[in-house]
N, C-alpha and C. Protein backbone atom coordinates (compact mmCIF):
# COMPACT_ATOMS: atom_id res chain seq x y z
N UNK A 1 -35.64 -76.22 44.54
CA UNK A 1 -34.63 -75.25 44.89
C UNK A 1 -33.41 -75.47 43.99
N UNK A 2 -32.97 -74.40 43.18
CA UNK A 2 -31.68 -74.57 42.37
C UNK A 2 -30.24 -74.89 43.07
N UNK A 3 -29.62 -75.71 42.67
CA UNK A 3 -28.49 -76.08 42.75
C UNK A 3 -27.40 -76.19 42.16
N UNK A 4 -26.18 -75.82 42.88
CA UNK A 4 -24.69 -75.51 41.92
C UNK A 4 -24.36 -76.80 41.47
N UNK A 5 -23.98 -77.58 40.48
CA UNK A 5 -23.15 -78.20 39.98
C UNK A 5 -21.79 -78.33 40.01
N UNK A 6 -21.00 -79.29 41.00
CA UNK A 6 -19.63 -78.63 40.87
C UNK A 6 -18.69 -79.90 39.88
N UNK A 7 -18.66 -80.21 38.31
CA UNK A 7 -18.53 -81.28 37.89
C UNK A 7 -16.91 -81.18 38.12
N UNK A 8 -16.41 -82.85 38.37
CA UNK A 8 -15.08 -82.86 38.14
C UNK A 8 -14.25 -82.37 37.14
N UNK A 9 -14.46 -82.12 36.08
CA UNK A 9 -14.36 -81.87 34.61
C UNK A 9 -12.56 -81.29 35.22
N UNK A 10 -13.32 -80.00 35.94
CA UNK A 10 -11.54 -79.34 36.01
C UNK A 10 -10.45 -79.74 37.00
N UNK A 11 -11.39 -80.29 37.86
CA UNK A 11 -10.31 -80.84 39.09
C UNK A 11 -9.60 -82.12 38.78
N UNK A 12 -10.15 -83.16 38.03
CA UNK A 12 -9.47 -83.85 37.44
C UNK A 12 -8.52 -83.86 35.95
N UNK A 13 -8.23 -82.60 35.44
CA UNK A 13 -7.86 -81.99 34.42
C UNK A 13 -8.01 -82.67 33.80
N UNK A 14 -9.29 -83.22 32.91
CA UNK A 14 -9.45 -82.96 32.06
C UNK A 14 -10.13 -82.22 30.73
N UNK A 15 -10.13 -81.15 31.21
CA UNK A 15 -10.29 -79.88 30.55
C UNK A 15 -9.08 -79.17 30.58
N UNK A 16 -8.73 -78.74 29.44
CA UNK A 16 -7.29 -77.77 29.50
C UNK A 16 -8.07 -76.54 28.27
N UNK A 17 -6.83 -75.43 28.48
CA UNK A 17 -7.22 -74.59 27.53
C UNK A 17 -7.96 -73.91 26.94
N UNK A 18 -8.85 -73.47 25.96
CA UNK A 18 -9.65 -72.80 25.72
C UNK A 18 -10.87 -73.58 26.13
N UNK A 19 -10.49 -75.08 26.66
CA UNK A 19 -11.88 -75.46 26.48
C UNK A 19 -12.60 -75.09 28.06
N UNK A 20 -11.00 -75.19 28.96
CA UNK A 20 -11.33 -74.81 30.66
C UNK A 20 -11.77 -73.60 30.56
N UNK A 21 -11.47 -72.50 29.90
CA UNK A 21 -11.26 -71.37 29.80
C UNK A 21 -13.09 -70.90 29.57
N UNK A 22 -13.41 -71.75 28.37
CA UNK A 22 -15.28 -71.54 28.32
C UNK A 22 -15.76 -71.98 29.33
N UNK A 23 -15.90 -73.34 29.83
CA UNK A 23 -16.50 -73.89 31.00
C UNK A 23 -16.32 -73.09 31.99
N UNK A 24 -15.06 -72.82 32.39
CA UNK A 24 -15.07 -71.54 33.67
C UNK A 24 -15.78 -70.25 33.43
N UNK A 25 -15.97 -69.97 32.10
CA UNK A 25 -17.12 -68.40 31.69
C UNK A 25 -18.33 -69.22 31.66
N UNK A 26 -18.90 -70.10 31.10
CA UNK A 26 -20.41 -70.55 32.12
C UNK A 26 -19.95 -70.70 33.28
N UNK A 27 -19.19 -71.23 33.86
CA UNK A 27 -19.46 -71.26 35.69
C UNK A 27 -20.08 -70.00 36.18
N UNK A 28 -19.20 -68.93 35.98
CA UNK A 28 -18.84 -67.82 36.65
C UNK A 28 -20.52 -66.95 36.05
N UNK A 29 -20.88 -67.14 34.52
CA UNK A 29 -22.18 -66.48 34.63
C UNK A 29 -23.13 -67.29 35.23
N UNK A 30 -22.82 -68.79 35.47
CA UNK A 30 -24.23 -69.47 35.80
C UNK A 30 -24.28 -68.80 37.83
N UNK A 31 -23.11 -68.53 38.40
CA UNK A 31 -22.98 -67.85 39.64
C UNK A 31 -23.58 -67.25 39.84
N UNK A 32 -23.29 -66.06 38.68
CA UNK A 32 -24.06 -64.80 38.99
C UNK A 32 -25.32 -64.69 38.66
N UNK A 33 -26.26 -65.20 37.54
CA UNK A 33 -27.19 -65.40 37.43
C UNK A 33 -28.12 -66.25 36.73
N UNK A 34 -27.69 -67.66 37.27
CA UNK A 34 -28.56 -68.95 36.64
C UNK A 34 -29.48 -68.84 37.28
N UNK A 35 -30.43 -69.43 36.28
CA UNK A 35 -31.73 -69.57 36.57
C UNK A 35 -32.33 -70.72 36.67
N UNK A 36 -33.39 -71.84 37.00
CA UNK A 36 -33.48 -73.00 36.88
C UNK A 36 -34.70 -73.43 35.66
N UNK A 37 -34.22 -74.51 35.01
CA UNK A 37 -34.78 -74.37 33.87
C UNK A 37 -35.99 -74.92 34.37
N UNK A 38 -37.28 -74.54 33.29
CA UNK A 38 -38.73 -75.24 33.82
C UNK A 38 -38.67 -76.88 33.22
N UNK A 39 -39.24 -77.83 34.92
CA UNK A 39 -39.02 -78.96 34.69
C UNK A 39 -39.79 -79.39 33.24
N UNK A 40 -41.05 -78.97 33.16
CA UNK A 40 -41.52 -79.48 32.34
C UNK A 40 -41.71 -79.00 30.92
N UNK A 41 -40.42 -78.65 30.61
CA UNK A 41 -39.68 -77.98 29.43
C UNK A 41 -38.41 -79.29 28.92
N UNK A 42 -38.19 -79.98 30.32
CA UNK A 42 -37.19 -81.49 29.60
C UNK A 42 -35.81 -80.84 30.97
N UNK A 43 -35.91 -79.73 31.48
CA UNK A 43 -34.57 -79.42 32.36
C UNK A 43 -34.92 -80.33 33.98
N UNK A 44 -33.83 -80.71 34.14
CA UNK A 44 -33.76 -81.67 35.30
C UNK A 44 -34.22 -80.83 36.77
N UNK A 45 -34.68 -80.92 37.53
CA UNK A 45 -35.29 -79.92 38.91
C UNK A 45 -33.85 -79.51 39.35
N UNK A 46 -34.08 -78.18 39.54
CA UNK A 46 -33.35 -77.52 40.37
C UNK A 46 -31.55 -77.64 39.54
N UNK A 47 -31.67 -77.81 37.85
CA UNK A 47 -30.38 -77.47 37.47
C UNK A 47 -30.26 -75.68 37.03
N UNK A 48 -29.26 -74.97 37.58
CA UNK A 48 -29.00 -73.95 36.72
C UNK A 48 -28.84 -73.64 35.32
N UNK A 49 -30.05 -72.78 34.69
CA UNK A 49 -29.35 -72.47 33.64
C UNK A 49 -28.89 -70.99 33.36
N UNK A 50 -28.59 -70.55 31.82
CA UNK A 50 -27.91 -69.56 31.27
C UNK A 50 -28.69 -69.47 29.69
N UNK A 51 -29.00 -68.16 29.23
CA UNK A 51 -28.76 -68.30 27.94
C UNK A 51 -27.26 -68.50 27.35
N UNK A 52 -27.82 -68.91 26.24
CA UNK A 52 -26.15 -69.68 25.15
C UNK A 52 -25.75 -68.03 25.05
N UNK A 53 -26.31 -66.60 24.70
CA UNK A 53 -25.88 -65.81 24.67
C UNK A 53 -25.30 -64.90 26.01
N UNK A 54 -25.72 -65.30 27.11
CA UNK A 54 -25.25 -65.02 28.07
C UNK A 54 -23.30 -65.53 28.22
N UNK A 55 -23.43 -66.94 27.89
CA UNK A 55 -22.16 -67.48 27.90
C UNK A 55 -21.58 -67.10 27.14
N UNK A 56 -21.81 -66.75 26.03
CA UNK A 56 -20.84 -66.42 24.84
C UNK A 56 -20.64 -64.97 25.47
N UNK A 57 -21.19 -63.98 25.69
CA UNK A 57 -20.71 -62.69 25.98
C UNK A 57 -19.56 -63.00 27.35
N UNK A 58 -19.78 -64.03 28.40
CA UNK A 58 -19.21 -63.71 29.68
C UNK A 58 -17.35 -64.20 28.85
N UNK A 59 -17.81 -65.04 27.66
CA UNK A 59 -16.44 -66.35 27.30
C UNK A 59 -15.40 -64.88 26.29
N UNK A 60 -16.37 -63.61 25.74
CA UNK A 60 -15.79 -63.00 24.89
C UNK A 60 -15.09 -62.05 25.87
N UNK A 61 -15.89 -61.72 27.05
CA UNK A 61 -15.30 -60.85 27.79
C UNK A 61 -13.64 -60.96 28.52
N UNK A 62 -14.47 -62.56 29.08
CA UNK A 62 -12.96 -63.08 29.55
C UNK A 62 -12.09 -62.81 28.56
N UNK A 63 -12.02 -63.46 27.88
CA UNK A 63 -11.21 -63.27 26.45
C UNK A 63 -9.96 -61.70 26.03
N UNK A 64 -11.22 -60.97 25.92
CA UNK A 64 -10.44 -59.69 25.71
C UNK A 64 -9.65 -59.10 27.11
N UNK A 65 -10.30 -59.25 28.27
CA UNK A 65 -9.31 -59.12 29.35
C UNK A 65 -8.25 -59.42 29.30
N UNK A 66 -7.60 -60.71 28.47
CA UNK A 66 -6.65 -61.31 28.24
C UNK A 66 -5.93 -61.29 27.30
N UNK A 67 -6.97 -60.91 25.90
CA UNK A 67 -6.04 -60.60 24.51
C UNK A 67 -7.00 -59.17 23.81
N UNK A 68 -6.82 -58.23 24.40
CA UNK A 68 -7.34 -57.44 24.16
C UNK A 68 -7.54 -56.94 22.38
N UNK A 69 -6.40 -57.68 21.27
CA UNK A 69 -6.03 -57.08 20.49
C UNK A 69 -7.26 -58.23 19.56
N UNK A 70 -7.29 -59.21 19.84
CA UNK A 70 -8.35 -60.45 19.43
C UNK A 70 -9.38 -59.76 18.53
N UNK A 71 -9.42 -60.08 17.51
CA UNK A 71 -10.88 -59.31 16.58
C UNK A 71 -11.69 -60.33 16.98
N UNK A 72 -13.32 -60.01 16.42
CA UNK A 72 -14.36 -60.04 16.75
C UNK A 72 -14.71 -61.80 15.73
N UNK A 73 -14.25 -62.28 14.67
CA UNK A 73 -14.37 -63.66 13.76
C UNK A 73 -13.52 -64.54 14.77
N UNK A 74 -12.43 -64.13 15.43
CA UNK A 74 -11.66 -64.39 15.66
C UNK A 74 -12.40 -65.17 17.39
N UNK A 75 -13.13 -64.11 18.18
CA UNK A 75 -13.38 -64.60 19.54
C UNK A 75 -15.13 -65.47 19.09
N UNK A 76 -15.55 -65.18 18.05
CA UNK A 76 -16.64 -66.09 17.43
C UNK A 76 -16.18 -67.56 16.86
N UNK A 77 -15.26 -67.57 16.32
CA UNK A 77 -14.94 -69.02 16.01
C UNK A 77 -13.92 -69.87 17.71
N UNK A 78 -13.58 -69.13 18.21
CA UNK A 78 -13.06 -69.75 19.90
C UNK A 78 -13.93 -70.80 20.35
N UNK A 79 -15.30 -69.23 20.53
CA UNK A 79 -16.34 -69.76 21.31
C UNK A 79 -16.82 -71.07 20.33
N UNK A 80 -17.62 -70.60 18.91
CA UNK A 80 -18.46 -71.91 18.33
C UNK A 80 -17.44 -73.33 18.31
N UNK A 81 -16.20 -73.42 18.00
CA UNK A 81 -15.00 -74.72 18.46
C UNK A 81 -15.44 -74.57 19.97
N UNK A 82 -15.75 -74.18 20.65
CA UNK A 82 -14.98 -74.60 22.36
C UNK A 82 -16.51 -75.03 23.03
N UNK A 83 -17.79 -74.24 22.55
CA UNK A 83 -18.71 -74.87 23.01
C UNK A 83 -19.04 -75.99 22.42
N UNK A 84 -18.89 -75.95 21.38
CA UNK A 84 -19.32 -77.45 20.41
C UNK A 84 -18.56 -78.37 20.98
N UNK A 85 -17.50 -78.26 21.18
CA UNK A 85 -16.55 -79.20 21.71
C UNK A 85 -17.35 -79.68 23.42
N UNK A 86 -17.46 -78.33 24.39
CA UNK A 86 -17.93 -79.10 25.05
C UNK A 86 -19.57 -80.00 25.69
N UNK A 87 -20.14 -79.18 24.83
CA UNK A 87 -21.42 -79.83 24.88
C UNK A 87 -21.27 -81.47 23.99
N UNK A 88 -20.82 -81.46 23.00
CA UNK A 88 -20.33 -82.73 22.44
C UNK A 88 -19.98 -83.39 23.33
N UNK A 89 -18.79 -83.36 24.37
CA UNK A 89 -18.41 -84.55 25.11
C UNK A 89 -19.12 -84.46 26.36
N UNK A 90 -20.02 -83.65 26.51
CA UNK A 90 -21.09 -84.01 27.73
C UNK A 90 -20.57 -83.24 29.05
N UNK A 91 -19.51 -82.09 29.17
CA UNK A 91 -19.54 -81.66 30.25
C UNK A 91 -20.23 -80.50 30.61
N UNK A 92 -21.27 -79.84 28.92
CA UNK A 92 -22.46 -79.06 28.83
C UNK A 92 -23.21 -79.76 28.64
N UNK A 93 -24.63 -79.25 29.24
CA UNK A 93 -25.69 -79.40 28.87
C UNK A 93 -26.11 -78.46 27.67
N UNK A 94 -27.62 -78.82 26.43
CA UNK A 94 -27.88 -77.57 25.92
C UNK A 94 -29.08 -78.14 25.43
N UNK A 95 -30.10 -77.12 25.63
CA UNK A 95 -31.67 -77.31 25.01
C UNK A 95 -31.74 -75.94 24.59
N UNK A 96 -32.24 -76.25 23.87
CA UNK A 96 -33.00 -75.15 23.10
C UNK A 96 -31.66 -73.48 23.37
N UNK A 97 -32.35 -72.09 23.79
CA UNK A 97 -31.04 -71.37 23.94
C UNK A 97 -30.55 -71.36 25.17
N UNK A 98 -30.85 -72.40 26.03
CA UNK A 98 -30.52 -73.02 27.42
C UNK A 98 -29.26 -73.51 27.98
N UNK A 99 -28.20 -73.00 28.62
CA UNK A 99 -26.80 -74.31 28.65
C UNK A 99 -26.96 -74.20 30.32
N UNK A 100 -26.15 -75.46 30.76
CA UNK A 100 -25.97 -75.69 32.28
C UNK A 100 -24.85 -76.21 32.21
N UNK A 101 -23.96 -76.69 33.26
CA UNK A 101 -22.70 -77.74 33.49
C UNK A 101 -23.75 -79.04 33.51
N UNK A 102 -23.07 -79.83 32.93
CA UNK A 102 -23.10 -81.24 33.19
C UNK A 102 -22.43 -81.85 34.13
């Protein structure tokens, strides 16, 4: 049975800024429609996932809600800095086109 992840990451701030800003656009798509990855694909039982393109559309959307005037190189280099950043320090997961919270 799939299960939410609720990592400290933000409640203990340390996530600020664009990087809270991505992590909260996977939260909010893994809500609405994560899926659980197949165990015997390497995904842990019952973690939610997302396609990487799922997140990037929910992280561009947020985005323009907010800076509507933002060109398109512009909300592409956000995202590739902000996910790299957080899959690097481990508060993403990512296999293959797969992401979850860590």
């Amino acid at each position: 049975m799939p299960f939410k992840v609720t990592p400290a990451s933000l409640a203990d701030g340390t996530l600020k800024g664009e990087s809270a800003k991505a992590f909260e656009s996977l939260r909010a798509v893994l809500d609405e429609g994560g899926e659980a990855g197949p165990v015997d694909a390497g995904f842990s039982d019952g973690v939610l996932t997302v396609s990487r393109d799922a997140w990037r559309n929910r992280f561009y959307a947020d985005l323009m809600a907010k800076e509507p005037s933002l060109d398109a190189e512009a909300r592409k280099k956000r995202f590739q800095r902000t996910s790299g950043k957080l899959i690097e320090a481990g508060h993403v997961g990512a296999l293959g086109d797969r992401v979850w919270l860590s």
